[in-house]
C-alpha atoms as a PDB file:
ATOM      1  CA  UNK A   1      40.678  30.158  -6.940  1.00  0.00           C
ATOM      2  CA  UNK A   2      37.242  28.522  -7.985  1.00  0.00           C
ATOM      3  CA  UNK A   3      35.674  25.994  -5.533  1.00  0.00           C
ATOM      4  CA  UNK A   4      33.234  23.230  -7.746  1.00  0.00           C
ATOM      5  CA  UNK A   5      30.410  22.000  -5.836  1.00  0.00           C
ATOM      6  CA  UNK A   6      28.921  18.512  -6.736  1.00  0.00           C
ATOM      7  CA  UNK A   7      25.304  18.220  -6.161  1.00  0.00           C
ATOM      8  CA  UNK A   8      23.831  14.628  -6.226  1.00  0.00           C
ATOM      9  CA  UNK A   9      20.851  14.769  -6.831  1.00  0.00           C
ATOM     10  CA  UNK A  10      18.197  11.809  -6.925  1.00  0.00           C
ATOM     11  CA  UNK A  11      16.664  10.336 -10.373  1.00  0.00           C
ATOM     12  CA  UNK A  12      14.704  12.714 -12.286  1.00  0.00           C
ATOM     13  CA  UNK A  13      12.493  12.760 -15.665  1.00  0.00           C
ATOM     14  CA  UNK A  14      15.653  13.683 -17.465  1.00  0.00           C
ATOM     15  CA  UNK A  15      17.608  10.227 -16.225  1.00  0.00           C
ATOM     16  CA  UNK A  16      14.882   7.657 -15.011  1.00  0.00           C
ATOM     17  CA  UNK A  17      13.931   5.297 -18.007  1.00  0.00           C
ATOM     18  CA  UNK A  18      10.644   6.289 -19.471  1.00  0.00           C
ATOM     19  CA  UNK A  19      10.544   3.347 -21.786  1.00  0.00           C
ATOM     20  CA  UNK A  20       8.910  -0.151 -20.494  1.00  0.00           C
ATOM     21  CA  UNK A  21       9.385  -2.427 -23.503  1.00  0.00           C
ATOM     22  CA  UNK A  22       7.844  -5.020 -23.332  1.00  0.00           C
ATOM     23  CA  UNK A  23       6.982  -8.725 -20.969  1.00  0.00           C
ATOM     24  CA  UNK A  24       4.118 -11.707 -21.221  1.00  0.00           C
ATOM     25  CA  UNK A  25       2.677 -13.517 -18.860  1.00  0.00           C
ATOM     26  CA  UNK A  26       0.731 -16.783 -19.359  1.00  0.00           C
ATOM     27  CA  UNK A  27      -2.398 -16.338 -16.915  1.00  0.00           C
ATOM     28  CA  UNK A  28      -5.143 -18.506 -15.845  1.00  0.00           C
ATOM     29  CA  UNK A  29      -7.582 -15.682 -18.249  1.00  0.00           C
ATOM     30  CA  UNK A  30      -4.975 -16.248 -21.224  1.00  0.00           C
ATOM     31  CA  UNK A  31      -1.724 -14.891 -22.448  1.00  0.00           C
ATOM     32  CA  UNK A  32      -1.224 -11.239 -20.834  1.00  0.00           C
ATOM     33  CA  UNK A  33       1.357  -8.652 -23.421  1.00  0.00           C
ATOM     34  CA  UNK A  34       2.340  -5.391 -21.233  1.00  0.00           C
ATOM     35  CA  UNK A  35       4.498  -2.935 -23.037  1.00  0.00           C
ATOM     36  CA  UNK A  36       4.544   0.487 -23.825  1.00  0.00           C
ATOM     37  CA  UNK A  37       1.224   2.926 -25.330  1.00  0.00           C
ATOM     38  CA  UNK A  38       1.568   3.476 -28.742  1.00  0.00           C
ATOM     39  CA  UNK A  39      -0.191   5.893 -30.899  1.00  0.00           C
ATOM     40  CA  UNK A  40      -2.350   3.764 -32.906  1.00  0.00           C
ATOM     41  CA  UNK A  41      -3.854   2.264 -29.135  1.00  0.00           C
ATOM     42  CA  UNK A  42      -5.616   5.803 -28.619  1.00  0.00           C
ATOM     43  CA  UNK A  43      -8.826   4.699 -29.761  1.00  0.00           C
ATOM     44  CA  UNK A  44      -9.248   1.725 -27.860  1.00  0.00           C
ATOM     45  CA  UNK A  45      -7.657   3.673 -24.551  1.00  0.00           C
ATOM     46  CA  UNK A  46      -9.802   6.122 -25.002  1.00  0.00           C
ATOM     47  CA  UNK A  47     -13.251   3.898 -24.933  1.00  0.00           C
ATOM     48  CA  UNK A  48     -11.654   2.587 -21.364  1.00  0.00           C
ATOM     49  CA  UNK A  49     -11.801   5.706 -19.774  1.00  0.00           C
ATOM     50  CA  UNK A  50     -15.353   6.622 -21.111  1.00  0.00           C
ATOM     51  CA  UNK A  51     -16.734   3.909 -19.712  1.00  0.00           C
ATOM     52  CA  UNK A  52     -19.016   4.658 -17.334  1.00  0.00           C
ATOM     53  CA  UNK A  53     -17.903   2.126 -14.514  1.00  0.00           C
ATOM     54  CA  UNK A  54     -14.171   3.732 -15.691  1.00  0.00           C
ATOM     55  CA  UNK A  55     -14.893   6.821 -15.551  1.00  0.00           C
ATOM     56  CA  UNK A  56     -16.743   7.479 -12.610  1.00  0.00           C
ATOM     57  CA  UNK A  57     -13.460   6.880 -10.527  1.00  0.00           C
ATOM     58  CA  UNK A  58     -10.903   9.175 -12.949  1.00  0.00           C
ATOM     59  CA  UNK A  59     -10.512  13.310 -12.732  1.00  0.00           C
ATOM     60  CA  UNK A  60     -12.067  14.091 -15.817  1.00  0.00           C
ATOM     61  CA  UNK A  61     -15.679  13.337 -16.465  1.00  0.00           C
ATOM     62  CA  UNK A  62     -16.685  12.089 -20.216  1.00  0.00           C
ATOM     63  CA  UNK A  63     -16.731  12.414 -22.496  1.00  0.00           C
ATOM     64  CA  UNK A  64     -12.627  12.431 -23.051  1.00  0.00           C
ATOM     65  CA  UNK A  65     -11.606  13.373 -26.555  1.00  0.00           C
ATOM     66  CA  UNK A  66      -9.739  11.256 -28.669  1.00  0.00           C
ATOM     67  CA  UNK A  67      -7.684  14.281 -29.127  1.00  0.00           C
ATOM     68  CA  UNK A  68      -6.665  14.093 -25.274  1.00  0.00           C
ATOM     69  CA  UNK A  69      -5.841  11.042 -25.874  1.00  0.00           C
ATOM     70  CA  UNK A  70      -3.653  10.979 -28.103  1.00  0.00           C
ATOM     71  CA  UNK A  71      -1.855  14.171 -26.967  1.00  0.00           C
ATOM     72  CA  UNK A  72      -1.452  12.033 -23.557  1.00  0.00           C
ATOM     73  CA  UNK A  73       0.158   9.206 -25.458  1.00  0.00           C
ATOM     74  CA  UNK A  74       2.835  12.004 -27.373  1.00  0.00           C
ATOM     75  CA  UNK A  75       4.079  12.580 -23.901  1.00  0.00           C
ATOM     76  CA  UNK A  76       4.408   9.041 -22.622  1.00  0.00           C
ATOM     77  CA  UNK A  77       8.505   8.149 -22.723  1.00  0.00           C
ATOM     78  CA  UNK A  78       8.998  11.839 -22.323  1.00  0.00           C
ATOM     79  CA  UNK A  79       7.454  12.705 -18.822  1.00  0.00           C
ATOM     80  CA  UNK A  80       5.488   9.370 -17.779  1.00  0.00           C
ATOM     81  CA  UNK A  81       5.827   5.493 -18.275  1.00  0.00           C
ATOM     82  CA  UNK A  82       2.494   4.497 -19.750  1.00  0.00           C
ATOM     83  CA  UNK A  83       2.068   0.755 -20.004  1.00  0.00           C
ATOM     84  CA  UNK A  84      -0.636  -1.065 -22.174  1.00  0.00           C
ATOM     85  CA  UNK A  85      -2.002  -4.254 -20.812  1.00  0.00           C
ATOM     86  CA  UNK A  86      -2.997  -7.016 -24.105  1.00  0.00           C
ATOM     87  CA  UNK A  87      -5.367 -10.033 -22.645  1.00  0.00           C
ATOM     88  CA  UNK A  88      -5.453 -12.399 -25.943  1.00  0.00           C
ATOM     89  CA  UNK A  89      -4.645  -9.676 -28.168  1.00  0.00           C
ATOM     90  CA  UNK A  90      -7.578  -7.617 -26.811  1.00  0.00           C
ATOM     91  CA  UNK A  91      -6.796  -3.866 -24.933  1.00  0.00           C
ATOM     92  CA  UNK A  92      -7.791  -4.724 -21.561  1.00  0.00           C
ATOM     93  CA  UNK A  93      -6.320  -1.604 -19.383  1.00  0.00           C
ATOM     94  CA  UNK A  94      -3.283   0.404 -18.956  1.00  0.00           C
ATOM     95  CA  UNK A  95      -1.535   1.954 -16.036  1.00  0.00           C
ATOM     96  CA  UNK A  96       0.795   5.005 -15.852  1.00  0.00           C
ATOM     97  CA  UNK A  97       4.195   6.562 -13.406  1.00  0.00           C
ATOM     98  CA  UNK A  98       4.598   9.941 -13.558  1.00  0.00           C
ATOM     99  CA  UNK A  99       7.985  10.042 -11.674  1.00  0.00           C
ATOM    100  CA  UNK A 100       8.326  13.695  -9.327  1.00  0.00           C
ATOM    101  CA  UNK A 101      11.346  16.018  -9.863  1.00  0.00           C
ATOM    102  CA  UNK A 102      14.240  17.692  -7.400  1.00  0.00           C
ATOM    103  CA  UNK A 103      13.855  16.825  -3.711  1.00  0.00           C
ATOM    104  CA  UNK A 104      11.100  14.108  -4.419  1.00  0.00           C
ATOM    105  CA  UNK A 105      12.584  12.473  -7.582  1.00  0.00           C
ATOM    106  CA  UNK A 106      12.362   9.498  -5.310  1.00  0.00           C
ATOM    107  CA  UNK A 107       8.573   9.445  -5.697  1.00  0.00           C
ATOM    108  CA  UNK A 108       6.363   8.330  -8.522  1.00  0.00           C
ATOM    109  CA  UNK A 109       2.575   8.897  -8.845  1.00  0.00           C
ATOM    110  CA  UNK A 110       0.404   6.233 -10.718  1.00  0.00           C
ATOM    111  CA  UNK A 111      -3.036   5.723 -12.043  1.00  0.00           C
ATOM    112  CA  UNK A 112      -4.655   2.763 -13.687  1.00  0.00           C
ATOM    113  CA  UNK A 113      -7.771   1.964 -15.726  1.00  0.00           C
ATOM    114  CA  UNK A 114      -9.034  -1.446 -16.326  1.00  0.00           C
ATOM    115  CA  UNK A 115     -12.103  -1.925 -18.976  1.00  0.00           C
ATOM    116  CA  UNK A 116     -15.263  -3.294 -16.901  1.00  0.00           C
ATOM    117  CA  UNK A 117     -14.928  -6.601 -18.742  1.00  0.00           C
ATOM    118  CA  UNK A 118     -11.571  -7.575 -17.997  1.00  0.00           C
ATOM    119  CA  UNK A 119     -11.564  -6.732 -14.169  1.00  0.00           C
ATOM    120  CA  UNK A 120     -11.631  -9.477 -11.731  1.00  0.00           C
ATOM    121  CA  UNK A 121      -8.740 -11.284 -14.231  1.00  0.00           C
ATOM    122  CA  UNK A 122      -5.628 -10.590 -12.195  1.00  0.00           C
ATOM    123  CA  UNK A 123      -4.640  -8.552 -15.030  1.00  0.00           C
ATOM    124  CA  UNK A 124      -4.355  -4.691 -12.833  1.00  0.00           C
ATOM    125  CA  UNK A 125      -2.337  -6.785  -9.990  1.00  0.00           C
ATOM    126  CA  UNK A 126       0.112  -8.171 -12.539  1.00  0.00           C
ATOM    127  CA  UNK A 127      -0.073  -4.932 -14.316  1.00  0.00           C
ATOM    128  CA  UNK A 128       0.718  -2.438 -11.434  1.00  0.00           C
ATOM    129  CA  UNK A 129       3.345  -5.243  -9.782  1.00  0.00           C
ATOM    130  CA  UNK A 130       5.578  -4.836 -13.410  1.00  0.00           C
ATOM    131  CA  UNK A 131       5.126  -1.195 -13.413  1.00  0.00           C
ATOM    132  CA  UNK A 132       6.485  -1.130  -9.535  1.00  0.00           C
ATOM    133  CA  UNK A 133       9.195  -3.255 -10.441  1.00  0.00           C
ATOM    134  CA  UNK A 134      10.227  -1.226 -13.281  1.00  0.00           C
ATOM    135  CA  UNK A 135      10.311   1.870 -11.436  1.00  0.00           C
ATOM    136  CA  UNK A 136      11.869   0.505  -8.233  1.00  0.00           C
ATOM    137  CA  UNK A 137      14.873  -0.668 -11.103  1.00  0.00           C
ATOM    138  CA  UNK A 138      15.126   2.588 -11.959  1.00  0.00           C
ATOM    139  CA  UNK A 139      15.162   4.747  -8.507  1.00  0.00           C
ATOM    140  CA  UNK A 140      11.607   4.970  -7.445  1.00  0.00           C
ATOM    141  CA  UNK A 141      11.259   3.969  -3.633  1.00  0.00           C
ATOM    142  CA  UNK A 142       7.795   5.464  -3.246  1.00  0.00           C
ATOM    143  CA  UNK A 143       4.831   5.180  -5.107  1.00  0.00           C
ATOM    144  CA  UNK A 144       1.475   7.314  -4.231  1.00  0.00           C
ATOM    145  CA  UNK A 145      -1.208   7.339  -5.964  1.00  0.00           C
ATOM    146  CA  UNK A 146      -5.409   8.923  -4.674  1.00  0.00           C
ATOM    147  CA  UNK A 147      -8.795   7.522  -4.802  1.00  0.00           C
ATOM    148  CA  UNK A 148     -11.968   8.372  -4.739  1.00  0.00           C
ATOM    149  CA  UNK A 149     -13.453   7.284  -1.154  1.00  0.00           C
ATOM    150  CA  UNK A 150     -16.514   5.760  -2.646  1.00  0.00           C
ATOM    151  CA  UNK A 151     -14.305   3.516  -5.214  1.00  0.00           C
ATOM    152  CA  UNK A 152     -14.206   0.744  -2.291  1.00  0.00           C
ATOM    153  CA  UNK A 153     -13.257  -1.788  -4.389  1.00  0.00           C
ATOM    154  CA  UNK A 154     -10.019  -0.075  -5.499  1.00  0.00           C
ATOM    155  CA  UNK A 155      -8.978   0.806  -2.082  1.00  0.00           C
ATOM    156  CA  UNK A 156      -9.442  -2.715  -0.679  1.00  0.00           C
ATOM    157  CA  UNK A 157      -7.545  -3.814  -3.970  1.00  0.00           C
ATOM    158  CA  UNK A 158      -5.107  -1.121  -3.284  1.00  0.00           C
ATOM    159  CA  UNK A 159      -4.588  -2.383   0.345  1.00  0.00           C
ATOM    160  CA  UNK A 160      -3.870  -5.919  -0.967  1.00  0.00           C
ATOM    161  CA  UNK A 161      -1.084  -4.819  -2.929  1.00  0.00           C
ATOM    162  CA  UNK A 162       0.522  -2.987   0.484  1.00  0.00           C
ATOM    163  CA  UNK A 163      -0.930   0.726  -0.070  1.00  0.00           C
ATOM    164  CA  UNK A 164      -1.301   2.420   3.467  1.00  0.00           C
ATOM    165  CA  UNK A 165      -3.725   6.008   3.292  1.00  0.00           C
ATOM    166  CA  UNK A 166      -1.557   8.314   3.762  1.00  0.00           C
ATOM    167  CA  UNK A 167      -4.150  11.166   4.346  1.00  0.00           C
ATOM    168  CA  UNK A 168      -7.599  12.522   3.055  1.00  0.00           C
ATOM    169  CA  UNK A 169      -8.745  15.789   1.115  1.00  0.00           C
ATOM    170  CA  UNK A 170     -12.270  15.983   2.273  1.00  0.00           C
ATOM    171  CA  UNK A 171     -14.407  17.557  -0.643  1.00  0.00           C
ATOM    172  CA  UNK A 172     -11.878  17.624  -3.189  1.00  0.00           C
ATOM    173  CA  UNK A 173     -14.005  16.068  -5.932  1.00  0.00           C
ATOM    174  CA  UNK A 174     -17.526  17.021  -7.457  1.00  0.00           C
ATOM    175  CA  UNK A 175     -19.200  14.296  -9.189  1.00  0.00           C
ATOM    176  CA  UNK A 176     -22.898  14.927 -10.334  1.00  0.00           C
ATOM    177  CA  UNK A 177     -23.401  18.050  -7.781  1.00  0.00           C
ATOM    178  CA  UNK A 178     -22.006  15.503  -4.689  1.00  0.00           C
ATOM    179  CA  UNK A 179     -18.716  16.550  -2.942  1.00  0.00           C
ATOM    180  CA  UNK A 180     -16.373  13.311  -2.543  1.00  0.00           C
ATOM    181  CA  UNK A 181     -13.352  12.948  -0.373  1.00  0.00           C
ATOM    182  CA  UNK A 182      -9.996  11.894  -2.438  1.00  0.00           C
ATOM    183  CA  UNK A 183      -8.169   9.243  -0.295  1.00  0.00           C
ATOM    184  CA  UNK A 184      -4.135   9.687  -1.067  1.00  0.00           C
ATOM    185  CA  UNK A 185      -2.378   6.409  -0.399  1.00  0.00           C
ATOM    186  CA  UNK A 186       1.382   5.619  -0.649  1.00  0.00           C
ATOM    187  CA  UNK A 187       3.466   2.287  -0.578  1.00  0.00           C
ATOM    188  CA  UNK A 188       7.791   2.096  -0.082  1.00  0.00           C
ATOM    189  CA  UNK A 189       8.673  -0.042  -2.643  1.00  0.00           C
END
C-alpha cells in the first residue's frame, strides 16, 4: 500500500502574481500612473539608474547598458514584479519584488529608484505602499530590502514607512576605493 504525503508549501514564483496592472492616483505633484515595466520604458529606466545621485546608492556602478536593461525588463512577470511610476506622463521611478522561494516564499526583497527630479513628490511612498499592498494580496508577509549606510536619506525615508534594521554587513560595498557598510532592513507587512 502507497502512503501520499501533502506538502503545503507557502507562495512561490511559480503561484504568486507577477503581474501589477495597473492604478492612478491624483497627487498634489499631478496625476501619478503605476503599472507594470514594459519593454519600450528601457531607455528612459535606464537614464534613472545612471544618474549619478541614482546610482551612487544601487549595486552596479555606471554606466548600466541598455542591454541590461532590457534583459531585466524580459524577466519582470516571470521572476519579479517591476512597477513603473508615470508623474504627468513623464517616467519618474520604478520599484521592484523579487519574491524568495521554499521555506522563505513568505519573503519578498525590493529595490527602488526615483529620478533626482521627481524625489521629494510623494511619488516612492505611494509607489512602494502599492507594491506592499500588492504583495501582501498575494502572500508576502515580509518585505526586506538593504541600503547603503551613507544613503541617510533613504534610511530615514525607509524608517517612515515602518522598516526596522535588521542587521549590518560592515564593508560589503566598494564605492570609489571606500569600503561602505550595507544596512539590511525588514518590515511585517
Amino acid at each position: 500500500m502507497k502512503i501520499r504525503r501533502s506538502i503545503r508549501r507557502g507562495p512561490t514564483r511559480g503561484c504568486m502574481k507577477l503581474k501589477f496592472g495597473k492604478k492612478v492616483f491624483t497627487t498634489s505633484a499631478g496625476t501619478l500612473v503605476l503599472h507594470d515595466v514594459r519593454l519600450t520604458d528601457a531607455k528612459l529606466l535606464n537614464e534613472i539608474v545612471n544618474e549619478d545621485c541614482v546610482n551612487q546608492f544601487i549595486l552596479f556602478p555606471k554606466p548600466i547598458s541598455l542591454q541590461s536593461t532590457r534583459e531585466r525588463i524580459a524577466k519582470a512577470g516571470k521572476k519579479i514584479v517591476w512597477i513603473l511610476a508615470e508623474l504627468d506622463g513623464s517616467i519618474a521611478g520604478s520599484a521592484d519584488l523579487t519574491p524568495y522561494l521554499g521555506r522563505s516564499s513568505h519573503v519578498a526583497n525590493f529595490g527602488i529608484a526615483i529620478s533626482q527630479k521627481f524625489q521629494g513628490k510623494g511619488i516612492g511612498k505611494t509607489l512602494l505602499k502599492s507594491l506592499f499592498s500588492f504583495a501582501k494580496k498575494n502572500g508576502i508577509e515580509i518585505i526586506s530590502a538593504s541600503a547603503f549606510a551613507d544613503n541617510k536619506k533613504a534610511l530615514a525615508f525607509y524608517k517612515h514607512l515602518g522598516f526596522k534594521k535588521a542587521g549590518i554587513l560592515e564593508k560589503h560595498l566598494k564605492r570609489n576605493g571606500k569600503y561602505l557598510d550595507l544596512i539590511l532592513i525588514t518590515k511585517e507587512l
